[in-house]
N, C-alpha and C. Protein backbone atom coordinates (compact mmCIF):
# COMPACT_ATOMS: atom_id res chain seq x y z
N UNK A 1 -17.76 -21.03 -6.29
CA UNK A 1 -18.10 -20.11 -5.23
C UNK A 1 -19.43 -20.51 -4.61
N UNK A 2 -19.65 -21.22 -3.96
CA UNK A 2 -20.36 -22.20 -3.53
C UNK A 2 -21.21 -21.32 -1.85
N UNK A 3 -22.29 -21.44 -1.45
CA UNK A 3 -22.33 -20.79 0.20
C UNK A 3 -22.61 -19.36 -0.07
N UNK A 4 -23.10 -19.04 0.68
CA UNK A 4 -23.33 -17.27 1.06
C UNK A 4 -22.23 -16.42 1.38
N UNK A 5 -22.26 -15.18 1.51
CA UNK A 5 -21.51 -14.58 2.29
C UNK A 5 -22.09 -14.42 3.19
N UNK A 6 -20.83 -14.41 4.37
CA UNK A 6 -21.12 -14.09 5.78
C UNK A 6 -21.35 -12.10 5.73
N UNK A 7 -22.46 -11.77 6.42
CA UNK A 7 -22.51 -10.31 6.52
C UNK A 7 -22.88 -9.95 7.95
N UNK A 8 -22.19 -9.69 8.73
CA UNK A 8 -22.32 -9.92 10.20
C UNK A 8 -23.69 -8.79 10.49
N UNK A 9 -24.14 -7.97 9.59
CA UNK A 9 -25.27 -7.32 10.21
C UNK A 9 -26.85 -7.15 8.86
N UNK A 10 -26.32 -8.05 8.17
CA UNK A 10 -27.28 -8.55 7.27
C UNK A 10 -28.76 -8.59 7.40
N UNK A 11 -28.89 -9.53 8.77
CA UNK A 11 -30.00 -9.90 8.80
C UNK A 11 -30.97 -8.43 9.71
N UNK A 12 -30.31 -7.42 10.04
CA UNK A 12 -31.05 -6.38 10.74
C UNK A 12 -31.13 -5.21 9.68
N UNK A 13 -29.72 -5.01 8.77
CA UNK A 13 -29.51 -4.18 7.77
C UNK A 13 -30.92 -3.48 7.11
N UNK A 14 -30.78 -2.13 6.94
CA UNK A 14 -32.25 -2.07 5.80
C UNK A 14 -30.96 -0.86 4.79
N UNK A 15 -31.84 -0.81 3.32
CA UNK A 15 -30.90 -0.05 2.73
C UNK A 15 -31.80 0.74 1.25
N UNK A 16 -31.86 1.10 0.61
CA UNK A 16 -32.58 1.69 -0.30
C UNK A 16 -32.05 2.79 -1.12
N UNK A 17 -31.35 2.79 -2.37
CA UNK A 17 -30.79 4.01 -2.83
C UNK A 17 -31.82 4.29 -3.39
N UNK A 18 -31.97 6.18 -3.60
CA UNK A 18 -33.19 6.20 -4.28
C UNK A 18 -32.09 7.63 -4.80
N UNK A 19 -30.57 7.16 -5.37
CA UNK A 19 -30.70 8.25 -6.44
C UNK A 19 -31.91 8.74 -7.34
N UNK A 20 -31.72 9.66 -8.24
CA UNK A 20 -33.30 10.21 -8.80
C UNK A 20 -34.26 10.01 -8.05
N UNK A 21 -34.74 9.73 -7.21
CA UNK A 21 -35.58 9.37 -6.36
C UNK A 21 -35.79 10.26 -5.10
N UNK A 22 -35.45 11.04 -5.13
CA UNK A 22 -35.16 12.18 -3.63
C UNK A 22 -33.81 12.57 -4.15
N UNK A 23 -32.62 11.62 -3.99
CA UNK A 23 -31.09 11.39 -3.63
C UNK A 23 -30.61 12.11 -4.84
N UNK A 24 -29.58 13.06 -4.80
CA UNK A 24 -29.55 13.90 -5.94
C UNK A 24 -27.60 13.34 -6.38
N UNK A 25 -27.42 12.30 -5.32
CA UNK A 25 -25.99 11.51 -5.73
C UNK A 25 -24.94 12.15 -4.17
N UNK A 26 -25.51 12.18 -3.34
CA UNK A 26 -24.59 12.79 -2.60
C UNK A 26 -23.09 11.92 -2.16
N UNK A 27 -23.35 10.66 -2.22
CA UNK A 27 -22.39 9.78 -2.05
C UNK A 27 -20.89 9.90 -3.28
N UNK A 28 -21.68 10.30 -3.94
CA UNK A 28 -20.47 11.26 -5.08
C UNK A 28 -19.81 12.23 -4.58
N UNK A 29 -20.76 13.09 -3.93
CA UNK A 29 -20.21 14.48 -3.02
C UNK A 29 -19.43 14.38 -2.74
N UNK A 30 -19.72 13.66 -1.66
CA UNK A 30 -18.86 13.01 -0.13
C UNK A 30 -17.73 12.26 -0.16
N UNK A 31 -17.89 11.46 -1.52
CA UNK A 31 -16.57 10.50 -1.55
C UNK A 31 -15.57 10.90 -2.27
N UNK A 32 -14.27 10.24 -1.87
CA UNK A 32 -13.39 10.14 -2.74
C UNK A 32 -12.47 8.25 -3.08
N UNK A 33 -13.30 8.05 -3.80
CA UNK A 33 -13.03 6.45 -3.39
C UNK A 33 -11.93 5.85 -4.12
N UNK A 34 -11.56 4.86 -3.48
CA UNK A 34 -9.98 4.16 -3.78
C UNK A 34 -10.31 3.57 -5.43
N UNK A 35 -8.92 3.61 -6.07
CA UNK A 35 -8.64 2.81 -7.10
C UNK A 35 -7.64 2.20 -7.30
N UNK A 36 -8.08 1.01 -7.41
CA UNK A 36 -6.57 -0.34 -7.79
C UNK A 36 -6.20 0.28 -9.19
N UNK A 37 -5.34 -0.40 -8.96
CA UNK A 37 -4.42 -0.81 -10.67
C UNK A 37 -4.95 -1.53 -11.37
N UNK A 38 -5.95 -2.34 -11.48
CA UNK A 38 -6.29 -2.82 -12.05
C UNK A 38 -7.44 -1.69 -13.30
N UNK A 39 -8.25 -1.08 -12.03
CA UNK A 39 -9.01 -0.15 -12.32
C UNK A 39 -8.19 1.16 -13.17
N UNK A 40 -7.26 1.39 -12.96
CA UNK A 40 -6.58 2.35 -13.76
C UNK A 40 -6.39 2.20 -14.84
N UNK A 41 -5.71 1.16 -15.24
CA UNK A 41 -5.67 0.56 -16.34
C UNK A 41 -6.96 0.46 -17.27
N UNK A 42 -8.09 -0.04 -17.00
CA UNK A 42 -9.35 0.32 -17.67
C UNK A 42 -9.42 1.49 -17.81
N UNK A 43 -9.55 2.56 -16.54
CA UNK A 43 -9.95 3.35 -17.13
C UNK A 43 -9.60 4.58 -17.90
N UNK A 44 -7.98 4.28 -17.79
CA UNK A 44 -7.23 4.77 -18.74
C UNK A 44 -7.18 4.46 -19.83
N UNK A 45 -7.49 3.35 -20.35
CA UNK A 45 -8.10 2.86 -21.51
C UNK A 45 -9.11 3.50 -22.35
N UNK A 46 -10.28 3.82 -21.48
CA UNK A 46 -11.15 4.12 -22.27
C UNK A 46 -11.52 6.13 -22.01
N UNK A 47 -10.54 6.34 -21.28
CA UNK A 47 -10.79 8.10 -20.91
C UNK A 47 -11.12 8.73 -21.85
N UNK A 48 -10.45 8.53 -23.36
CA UNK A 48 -10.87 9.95 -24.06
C UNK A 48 -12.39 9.28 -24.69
N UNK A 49 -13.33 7.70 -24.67
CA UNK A 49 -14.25 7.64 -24.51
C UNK A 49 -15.63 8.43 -23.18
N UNK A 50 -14.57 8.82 -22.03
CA UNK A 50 -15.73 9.07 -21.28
C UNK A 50 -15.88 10.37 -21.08
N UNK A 51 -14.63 11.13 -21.41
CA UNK A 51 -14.70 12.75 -21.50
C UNK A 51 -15.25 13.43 -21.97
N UNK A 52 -16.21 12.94 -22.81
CA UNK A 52 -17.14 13.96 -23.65
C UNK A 52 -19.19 13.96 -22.97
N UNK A 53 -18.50 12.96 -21.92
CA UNK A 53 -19.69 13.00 -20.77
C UNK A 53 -19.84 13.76 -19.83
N UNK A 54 -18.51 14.29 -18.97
CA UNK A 54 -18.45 14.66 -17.95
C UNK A 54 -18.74 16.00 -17.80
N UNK A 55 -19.08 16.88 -16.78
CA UNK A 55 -19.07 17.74 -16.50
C UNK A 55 -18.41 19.08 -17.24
N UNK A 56 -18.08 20.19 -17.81
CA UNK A 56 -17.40 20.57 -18.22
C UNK A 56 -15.90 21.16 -17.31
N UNK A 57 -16.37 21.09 -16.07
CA UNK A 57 -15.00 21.25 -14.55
C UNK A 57 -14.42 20.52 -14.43
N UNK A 58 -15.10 19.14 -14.54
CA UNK A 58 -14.68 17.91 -14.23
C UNK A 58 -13.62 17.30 -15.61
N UNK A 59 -14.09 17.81 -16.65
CA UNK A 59 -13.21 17.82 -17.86
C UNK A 59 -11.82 18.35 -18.06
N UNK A 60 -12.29 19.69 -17.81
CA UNK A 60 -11.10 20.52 -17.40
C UNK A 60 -9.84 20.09 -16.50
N UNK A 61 -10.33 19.63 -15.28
CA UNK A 61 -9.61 19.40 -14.22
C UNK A 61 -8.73 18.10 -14.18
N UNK A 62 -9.36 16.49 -15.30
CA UNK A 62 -8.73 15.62 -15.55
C UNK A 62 -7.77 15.87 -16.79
N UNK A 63 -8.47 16.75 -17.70
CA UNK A 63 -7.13 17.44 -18.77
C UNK A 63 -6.10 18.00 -18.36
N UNK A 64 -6.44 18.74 -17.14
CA UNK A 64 -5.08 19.37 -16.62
C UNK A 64 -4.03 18.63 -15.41
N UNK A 65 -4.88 18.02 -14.27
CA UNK A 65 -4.39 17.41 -13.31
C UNK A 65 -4.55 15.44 -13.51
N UNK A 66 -5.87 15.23 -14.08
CA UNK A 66 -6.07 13.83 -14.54
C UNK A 66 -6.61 13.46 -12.95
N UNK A 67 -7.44 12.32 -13.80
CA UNK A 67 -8.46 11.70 -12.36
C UNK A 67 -8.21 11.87 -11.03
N UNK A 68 -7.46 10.77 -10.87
CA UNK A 68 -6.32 10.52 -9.61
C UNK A 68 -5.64 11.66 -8.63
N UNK A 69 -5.89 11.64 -7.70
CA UNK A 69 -5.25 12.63 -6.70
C UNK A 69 -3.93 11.88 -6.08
N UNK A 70 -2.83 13.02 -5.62
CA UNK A 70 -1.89 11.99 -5.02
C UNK A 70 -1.98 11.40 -3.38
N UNK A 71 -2.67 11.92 -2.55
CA UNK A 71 -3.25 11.62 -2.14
C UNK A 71 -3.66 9.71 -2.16
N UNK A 72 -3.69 9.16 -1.12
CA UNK A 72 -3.36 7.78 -0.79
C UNK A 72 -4.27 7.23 0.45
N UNK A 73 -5.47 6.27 -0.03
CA UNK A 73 -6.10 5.80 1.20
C UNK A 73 -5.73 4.16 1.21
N UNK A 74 -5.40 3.56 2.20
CA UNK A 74 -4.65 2.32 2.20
C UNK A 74 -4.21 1.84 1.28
N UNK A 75 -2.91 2.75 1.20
CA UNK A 75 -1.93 2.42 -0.07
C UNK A 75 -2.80 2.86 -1.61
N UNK A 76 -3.48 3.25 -1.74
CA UNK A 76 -4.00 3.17 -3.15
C UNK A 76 -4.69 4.63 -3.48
N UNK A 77 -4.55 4.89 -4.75
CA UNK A 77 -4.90 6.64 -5.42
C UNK A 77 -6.14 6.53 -5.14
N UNK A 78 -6.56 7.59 -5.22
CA UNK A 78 -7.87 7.84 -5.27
C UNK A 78 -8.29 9.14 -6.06
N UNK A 79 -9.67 8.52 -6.83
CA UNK A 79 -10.57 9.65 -7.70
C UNK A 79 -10.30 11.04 -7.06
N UNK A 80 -10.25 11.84 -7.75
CA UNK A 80 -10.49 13.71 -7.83
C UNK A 80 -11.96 14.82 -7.41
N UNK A 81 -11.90 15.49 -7.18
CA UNK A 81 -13.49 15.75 -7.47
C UNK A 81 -12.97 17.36 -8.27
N UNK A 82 -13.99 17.74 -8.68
CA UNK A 82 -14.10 18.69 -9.54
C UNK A 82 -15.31 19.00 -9.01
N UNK A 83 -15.14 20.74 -8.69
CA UNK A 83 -16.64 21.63 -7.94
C UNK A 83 -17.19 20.78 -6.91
N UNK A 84 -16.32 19.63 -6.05
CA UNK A 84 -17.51 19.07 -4.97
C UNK A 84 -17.56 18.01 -5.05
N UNK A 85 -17.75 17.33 -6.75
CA UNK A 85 -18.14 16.07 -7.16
C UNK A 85 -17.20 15.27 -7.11
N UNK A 86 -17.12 14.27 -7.26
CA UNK A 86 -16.60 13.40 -8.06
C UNK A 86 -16.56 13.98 -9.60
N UNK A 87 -15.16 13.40 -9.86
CA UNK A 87 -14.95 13.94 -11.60
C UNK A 87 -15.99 13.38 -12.37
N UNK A 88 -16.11 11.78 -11.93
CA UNK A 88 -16.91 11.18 -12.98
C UNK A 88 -18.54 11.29 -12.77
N UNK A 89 -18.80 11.88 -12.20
CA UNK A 89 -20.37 12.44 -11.74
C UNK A 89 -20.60 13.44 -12.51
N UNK A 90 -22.00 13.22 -13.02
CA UNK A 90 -22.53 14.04 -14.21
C UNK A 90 -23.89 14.16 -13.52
N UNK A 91 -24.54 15.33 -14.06
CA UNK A 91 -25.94 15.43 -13.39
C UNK A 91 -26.71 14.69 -13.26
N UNK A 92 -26.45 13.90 -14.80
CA UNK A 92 -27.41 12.75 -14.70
C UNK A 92 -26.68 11.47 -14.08
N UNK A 93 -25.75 11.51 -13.49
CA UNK A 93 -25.41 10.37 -12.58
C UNK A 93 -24.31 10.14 -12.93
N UNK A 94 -23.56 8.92 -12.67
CA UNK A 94 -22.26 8.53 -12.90
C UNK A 94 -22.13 7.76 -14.06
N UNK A 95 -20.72 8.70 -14.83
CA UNK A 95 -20.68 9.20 -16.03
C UNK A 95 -19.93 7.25 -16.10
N UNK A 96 -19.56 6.69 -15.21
CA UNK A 96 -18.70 5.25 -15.40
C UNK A 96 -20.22 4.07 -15.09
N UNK A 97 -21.47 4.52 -14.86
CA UNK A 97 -21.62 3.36 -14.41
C UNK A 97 -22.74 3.40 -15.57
N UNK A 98 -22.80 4.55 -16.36
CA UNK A 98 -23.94 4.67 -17.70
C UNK A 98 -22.87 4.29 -18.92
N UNK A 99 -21.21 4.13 -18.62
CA UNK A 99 -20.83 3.71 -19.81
C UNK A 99 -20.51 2.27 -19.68
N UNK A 100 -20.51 1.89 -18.76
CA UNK A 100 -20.62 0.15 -18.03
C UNK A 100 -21.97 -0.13 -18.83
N UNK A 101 -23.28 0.29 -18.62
CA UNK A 101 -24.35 -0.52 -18.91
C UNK A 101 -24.67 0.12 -20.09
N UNK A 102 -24.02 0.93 -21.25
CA UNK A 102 -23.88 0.65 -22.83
C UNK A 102 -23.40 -0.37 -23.07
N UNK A 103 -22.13 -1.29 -22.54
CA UNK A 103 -21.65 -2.09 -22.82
C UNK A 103 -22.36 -3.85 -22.29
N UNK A 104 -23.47 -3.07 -21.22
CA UNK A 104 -23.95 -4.39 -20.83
C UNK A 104 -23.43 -4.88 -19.43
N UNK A 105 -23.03 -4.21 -18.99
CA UNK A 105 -22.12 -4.25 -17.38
C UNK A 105 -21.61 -3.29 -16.71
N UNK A 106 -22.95 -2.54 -16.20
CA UNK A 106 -23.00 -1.09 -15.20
C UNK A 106 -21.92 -1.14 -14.28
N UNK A 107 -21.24 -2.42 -13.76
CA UNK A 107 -19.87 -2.28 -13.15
C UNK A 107 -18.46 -2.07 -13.33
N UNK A 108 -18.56 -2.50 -14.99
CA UNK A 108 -17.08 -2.05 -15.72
C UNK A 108 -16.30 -1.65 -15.40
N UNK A 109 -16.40 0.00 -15.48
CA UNK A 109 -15.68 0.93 -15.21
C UNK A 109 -15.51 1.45 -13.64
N UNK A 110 -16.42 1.14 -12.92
CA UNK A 110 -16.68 1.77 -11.51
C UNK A 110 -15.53 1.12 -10.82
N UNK A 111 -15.31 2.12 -9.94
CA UNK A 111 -14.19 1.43 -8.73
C UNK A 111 -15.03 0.55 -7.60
N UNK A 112 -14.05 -0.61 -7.19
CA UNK A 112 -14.71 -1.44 -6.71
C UNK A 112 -15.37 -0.79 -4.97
N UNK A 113 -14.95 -0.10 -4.79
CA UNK A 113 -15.45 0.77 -3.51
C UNK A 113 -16.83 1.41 -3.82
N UNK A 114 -16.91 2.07 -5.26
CA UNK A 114 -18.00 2.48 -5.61
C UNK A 114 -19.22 1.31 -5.54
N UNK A 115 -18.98 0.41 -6.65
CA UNK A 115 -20.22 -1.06 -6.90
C UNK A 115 -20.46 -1.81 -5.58
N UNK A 116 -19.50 -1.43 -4.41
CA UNK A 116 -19.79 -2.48 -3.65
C UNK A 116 -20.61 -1.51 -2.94
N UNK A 117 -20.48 -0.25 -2.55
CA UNK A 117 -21.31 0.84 -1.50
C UNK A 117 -22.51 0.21 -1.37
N UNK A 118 -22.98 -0.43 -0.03
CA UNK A 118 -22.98 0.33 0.97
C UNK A 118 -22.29 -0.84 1.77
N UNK A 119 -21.69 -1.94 1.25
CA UNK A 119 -20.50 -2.87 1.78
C UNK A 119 -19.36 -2.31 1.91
N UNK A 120 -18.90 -3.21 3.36
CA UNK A 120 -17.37 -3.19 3.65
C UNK A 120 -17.00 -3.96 4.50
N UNK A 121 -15.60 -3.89 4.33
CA UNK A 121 -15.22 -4.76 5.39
C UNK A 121 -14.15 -4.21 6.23
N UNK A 122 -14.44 -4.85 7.59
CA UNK A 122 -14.34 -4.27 8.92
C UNK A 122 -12.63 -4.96 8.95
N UNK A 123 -12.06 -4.17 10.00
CA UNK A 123 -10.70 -4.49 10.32
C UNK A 123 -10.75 -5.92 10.59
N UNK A 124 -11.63 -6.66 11.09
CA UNK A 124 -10.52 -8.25 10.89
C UNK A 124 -11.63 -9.12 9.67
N UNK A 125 -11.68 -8.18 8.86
CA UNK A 125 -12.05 -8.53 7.09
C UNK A 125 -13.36 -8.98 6.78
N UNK A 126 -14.68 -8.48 7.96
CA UNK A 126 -15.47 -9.27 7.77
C UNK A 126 -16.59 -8.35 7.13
N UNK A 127 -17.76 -9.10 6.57
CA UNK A 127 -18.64 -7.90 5.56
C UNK A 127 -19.64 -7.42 6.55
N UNK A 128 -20.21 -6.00 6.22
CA UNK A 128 -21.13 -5.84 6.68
C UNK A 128 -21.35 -4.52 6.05
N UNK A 129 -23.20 -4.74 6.65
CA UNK A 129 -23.66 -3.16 5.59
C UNK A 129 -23.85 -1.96 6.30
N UNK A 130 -23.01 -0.64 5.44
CA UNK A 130 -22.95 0.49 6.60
C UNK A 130 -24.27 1.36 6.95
N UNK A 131 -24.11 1.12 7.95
CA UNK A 131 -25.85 2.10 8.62
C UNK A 131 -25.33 2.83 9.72
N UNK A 132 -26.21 3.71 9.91
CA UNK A 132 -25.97 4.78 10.93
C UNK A 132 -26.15 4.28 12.22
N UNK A 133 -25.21 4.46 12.83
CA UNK A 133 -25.11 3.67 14.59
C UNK A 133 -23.94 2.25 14.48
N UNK A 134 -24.15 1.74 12.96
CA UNK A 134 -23.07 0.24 13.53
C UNK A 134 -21.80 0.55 13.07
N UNK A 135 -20.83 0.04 13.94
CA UNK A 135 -19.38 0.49 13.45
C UNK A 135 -19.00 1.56 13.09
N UNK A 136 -19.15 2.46 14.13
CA UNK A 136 -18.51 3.48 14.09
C UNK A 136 -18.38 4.69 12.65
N UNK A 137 -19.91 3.67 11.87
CA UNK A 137 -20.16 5.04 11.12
C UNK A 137 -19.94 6.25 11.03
N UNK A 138 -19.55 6.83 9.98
CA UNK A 138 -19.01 8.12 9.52
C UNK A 138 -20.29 8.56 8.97
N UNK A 139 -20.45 8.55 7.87
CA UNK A 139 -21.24 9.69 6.71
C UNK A 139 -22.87 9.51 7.79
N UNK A 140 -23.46 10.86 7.94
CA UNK A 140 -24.65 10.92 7.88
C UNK A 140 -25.35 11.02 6.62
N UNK A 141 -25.61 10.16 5.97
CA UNK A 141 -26.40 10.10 4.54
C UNK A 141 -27.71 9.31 4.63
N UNK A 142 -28.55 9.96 4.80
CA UNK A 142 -30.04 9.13 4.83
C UNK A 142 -30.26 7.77 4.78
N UNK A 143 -29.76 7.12 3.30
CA UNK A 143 -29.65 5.87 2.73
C UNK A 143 -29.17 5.20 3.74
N UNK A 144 -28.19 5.38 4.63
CA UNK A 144 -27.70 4.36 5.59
C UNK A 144 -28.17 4.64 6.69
N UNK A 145 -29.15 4.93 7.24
CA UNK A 145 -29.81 5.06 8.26
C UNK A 145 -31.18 4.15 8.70
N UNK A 146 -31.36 2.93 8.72
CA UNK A 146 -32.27 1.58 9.01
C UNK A 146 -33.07 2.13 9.02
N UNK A 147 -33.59 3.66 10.14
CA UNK A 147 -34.83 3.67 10.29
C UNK A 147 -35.81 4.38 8.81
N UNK A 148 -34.52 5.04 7.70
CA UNK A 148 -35.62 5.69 7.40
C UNK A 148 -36.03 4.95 6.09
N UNK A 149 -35.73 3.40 5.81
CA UNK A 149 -36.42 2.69 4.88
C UNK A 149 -36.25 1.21 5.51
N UNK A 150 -37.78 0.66 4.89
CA UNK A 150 -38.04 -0.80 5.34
C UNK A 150 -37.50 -1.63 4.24
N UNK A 151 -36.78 -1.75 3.35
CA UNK A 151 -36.25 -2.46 2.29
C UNK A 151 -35.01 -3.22 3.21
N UNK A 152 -34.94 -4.65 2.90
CA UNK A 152 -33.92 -4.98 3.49
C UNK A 152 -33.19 -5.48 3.21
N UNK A 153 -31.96 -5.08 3.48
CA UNK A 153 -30.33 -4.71 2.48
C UNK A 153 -30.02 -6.24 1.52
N UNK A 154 -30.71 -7.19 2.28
CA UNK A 154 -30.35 -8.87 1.59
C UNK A 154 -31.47 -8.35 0.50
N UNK A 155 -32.13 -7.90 0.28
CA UNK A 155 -33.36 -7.67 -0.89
C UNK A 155 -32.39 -6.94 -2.04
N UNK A 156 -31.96 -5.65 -1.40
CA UNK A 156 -31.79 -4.41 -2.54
C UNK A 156 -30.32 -4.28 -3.33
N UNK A 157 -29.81 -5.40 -2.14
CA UNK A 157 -28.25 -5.35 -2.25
C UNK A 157 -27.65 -6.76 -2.85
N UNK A 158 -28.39 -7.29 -3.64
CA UNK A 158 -28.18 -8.35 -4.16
C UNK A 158 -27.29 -8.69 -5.48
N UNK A 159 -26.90 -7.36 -6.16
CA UNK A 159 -25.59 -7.61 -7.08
C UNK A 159 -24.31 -6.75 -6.26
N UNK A 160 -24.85 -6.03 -5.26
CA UNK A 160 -23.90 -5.89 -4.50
C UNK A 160 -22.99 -7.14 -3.40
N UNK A 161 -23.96 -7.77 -2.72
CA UNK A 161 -23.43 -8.83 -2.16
C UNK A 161 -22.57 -10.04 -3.27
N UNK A 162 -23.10 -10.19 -3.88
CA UNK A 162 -22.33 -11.28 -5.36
C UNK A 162 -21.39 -10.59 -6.00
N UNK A 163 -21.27 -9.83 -5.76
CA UNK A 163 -19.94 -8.91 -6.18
C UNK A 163 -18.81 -9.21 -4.93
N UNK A 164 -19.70 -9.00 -3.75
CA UNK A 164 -18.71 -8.91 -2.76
C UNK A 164 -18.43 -10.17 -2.34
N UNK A 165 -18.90 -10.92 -2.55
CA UNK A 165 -18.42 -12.89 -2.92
C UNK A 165 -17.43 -13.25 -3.59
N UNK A 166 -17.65 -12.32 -4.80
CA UNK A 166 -16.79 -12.87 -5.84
C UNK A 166 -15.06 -12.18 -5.78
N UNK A 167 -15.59 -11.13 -4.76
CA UNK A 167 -14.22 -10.40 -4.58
C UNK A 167 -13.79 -11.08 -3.20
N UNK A 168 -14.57 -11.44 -2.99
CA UNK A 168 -14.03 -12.21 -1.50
C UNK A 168 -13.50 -14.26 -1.73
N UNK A 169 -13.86 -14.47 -2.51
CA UNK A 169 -13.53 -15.88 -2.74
C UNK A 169 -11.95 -15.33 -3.44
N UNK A 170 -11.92 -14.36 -4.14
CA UNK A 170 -11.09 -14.18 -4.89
C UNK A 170 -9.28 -13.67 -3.99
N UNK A 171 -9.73 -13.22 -2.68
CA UNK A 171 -8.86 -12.50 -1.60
C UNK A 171 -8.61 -14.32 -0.92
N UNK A 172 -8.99 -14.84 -1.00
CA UNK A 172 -8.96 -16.18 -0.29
C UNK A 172 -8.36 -17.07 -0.83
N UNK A 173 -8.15 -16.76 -2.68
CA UNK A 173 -7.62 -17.52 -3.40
C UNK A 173 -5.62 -17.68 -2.45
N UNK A 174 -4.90 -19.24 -2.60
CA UNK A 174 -3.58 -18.83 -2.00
C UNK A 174 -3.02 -17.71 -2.29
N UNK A 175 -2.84 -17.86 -4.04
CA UNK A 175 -1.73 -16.64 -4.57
C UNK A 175 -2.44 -15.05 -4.79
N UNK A 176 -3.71 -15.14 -3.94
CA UNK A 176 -4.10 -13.19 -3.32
C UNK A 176 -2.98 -12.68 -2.78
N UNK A 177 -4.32 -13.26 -1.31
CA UNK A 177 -3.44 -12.63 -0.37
C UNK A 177 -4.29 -11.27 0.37
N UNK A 178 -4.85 -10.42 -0.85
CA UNK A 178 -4.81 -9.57 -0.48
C UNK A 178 -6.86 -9.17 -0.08
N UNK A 179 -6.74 -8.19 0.18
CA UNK A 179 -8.48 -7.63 0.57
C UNK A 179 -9.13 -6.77 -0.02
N UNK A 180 -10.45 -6.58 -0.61
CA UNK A 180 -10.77 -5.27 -0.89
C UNK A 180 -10.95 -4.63 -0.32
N UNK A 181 -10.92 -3.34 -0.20
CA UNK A 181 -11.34 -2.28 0.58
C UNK A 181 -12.23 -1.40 -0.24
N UNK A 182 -13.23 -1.20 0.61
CA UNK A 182 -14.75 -0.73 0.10
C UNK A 182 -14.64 0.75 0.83
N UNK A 183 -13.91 1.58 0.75
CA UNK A 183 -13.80 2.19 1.75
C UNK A 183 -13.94 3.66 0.79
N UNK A 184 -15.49 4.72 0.67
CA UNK A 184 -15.24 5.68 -0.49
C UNK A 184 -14.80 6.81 0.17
């Protein structure tokens, strides 16, 4: 995997999560983000490991209904929320990306829409980072708004972008085919 990724708004991008930091996780709120099969499979694997983290609503609600909503964003399930949240959102943050980095790899468990935030890619597949004003942005969420931090997104977003390389060399492979969608 050789070369950069192309990020068509990279070089203007600014970006800064400051969960705990001000940010109390609203991107949890707000989303409901896609999960492959691939991702199911993990994290069906390890569920009755992560249930004794979550929320006590959020517990409830995957015991009775389970993560997954039927509900379908380009072809693929997507996470639940419980009271607002995301199921897997815990006060102290996300209950998949604190059992990823017990194991040594905060991305593990997370859906790939989640690890890649604040990447995506645009209808004819190309990357770029979401900010308020480019492409027809949706979420008003601070964090994606250029003006209100000078950090710049090639700085902060740097296991994000190598993620999104590695998922992108990987869509390019012949026998893919297919794309991620970063879309929460």
């Amino acid at each position: 995997m050789e070369g950069s990724l192309p990020i068509i708004n990279l070089a203007q991008a600014k970006f800064d999560c400051t969960y705990g930091r001000g940010c109390e996780g609203i991107c949890c709120r707000e989303g409901h983000p896609i999960v492959y099969a691939v991702e199911i499979e993990r994290l069906d694997a390890s569920l009755h490991r992560l249930l004794p983290a979550l929320r006590p609503e959020a517990k409830k609600v995957i015991q009775t209904k389970g993560y997954l909503t039927e509900q379908r964003r380009l072809e693929q399930r997507m996470v639940r929320s419980a009271a607002g949240w995301c199921v897997f959102f815990n006060h102290g943050g996300c209950v998949l990306h604190r059992a990823g980095e017990a194991e040594g790899d905060h991305l593990k468990y997370k859906p790939a829409a989640c690890s890649l935030f604040p990447l995506q890619q645009d209808e004819s597949d190309r990357w770029y980072v979401r900010q308020k004003g480019f492409n027809k942005e949706k979420w008003n969420l601070f964090c994606l708004d250029p003006t209100v931090s000078a950090v710049p997104a090639a700085e902060s977003l740097k296991v994000e972008i190598a993620l999104a390389k590695r998922f992108d060399h990987e869509a390019k492979k012949p026998e893919s085919g297919s794309r991620v969608h970063a879309d929460p």
